[in-house]
Protein backbone atom coordinates (compact mmCIF):
# COMPACT_ATOMS: atom_id res chain seq x y z
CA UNK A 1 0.00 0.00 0.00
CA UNK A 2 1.34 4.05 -1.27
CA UNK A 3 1.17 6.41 1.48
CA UNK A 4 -0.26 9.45 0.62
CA UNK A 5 3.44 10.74 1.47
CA UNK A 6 5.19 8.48 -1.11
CA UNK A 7 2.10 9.40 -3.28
CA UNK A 8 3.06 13.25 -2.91
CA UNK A 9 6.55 12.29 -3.76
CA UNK A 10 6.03 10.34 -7.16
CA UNK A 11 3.08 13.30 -8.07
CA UNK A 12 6.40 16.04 -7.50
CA UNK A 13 8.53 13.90 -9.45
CA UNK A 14 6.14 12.99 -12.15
CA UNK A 15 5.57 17.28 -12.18
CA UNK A 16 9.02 17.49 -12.74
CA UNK A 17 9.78 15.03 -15.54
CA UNK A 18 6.86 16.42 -17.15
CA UNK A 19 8.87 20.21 -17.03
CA UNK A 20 11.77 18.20 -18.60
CA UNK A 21 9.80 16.74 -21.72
CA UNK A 22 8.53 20.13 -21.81
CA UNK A 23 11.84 21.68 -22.57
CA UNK A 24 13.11 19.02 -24.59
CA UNK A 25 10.04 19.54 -26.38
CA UNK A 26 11.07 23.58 -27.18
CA UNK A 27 14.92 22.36 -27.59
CA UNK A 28 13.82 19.58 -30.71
CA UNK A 29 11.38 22.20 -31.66
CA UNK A 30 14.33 24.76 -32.06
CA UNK A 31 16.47 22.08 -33.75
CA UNK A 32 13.67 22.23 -36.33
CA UNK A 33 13.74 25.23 -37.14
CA UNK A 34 17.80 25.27 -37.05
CA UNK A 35 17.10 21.78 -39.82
CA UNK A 36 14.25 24.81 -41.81
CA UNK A 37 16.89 27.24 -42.04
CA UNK A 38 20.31 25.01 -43.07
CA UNK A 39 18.24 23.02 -45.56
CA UNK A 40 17.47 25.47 -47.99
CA UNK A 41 20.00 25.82 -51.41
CA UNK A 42 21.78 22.43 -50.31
CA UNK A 43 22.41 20.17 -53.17
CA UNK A 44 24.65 17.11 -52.58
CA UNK A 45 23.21 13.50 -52.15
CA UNK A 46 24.64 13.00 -48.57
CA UNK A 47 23.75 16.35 -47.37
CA UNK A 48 20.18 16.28 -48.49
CA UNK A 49 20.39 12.62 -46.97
CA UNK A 50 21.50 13.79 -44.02
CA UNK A 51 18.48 16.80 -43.80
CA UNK A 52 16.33 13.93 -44.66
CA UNK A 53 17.69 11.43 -41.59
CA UNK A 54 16.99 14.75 -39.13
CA UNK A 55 13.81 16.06 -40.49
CA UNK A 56 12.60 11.97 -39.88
CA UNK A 57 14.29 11.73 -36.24
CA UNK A 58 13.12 14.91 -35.13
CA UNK A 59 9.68 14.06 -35.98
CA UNK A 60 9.30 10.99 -34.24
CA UNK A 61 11.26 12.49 -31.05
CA UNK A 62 9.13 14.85 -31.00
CA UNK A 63 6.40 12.58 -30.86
CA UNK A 64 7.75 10.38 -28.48
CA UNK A 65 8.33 13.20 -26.02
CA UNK A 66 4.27 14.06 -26.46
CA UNK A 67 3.91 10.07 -25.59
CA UNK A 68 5.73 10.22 -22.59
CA UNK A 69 4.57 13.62 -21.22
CA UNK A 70 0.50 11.98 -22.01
CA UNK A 71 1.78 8.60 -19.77
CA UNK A 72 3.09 10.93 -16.89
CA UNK A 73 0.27 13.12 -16.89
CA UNK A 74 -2.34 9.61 -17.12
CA UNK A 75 0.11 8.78 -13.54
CA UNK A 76 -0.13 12.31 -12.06
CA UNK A 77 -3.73 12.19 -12.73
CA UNK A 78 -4.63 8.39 -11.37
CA UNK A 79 -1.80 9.35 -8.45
CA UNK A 80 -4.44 12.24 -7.37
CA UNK A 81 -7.50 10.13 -7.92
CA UNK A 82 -6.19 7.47 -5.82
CA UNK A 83 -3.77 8.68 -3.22
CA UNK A 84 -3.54 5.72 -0.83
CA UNK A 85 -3.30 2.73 -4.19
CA UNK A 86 -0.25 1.90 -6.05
CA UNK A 87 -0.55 2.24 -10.15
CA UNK A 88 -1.26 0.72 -13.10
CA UNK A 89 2.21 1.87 -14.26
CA UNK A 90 5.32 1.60 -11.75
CA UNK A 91 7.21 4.67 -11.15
CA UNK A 92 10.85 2.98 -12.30
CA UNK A 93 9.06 2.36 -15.56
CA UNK A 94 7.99 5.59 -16.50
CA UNK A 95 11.83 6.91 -14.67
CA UNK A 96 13.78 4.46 -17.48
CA UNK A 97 11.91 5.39 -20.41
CA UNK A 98 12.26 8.99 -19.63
CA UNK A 99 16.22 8.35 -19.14
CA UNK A 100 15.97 6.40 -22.49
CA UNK A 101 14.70 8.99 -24.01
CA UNK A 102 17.04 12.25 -22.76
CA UNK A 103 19.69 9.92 -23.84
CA UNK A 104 18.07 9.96 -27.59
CA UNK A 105 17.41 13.37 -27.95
CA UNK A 106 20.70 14.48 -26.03
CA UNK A 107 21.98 12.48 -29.19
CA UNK A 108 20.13 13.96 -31.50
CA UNK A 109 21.13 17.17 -31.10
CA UNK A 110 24.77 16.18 -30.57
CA UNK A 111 24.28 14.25 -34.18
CA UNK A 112 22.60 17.37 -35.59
CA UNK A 113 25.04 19.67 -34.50
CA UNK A 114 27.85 17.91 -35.89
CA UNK A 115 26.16 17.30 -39.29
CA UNK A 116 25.17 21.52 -39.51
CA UNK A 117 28.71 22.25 -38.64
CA UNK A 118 30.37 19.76 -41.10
C-alpha cells in the first residue's frame, strides 16, 4: 500500500519530468527550425540525406516526447484520484523510459550539431 506521502513524492517527481519533456520539447522544436533554415540551397546526395535522416528523427522524437509527457500526466492524474493505491504503471518504468529517451534526444542534437557544422 502508497502512502499518501510516497504518493506526494512520485506526483512532485512525475511534475518534474513532465517540465523536462517540456523543454526538450522547445529544444527539438528549435532544432527544427535550425534543420528549416540550413536546408534550404543544399544540393549534394549526402547532405540532403542527411536533412532527410533529421527532419525523420526529429519528428518521431518529438512525438515520443508528447507520448511520454500523455503517460506521466495519465500517472499524475490516477496518483491524485487514488492517493492511498499503487498504479497501473510503476514509477521505475515511466523513470527508465524517460532516461531512455534524454539519452536519444541528447543524441540527437549532438548528431545534428555535428552534421550543420560539417
Amino acid at each position: 500500500m502508497v502512502t499518501e506521502e510516497i504518493n506526494k513524492a512520485i506526483v512532485s517527481e512525475c511534475n518534474t519530468w513532465y517540465s523536462t519533456l517540456a523543454a526538450y520539447s522547445e529544444k527539438i522544436n528549435k532544432l527544427k527550425r535550425e534543420l528549416y533554415f540550413f536546408a534550404p540551397g543544399k544540393t549534394g546526395h549526402d547532405v540532403l540525406l542527411g536533412i532527410e535522416h533529421f527532419h525523420n528523427q526529429i519528428h518521431i522524437q518529438l512525438i515520443n516526447i508528447h507520448d511520454l509527457k500523455h503517460e506521466i500526466k495519465g500517472q499524475i492524474k490516477e496518483a491524485e484520484r487514488y492517493p492511498r493505491i499503487g498504479h497501473r504503471i510503476p514509477h521505475h518504468y515511466l523513470k527508465d523510459k524517460l532516461d531512455l529517451l534524454v539519452s536519444d534526444l541528447d543524441q540527437l542534437e549532438d548528431d545534428f550539431h555535428q552534421f550543420v557544422q560539417q
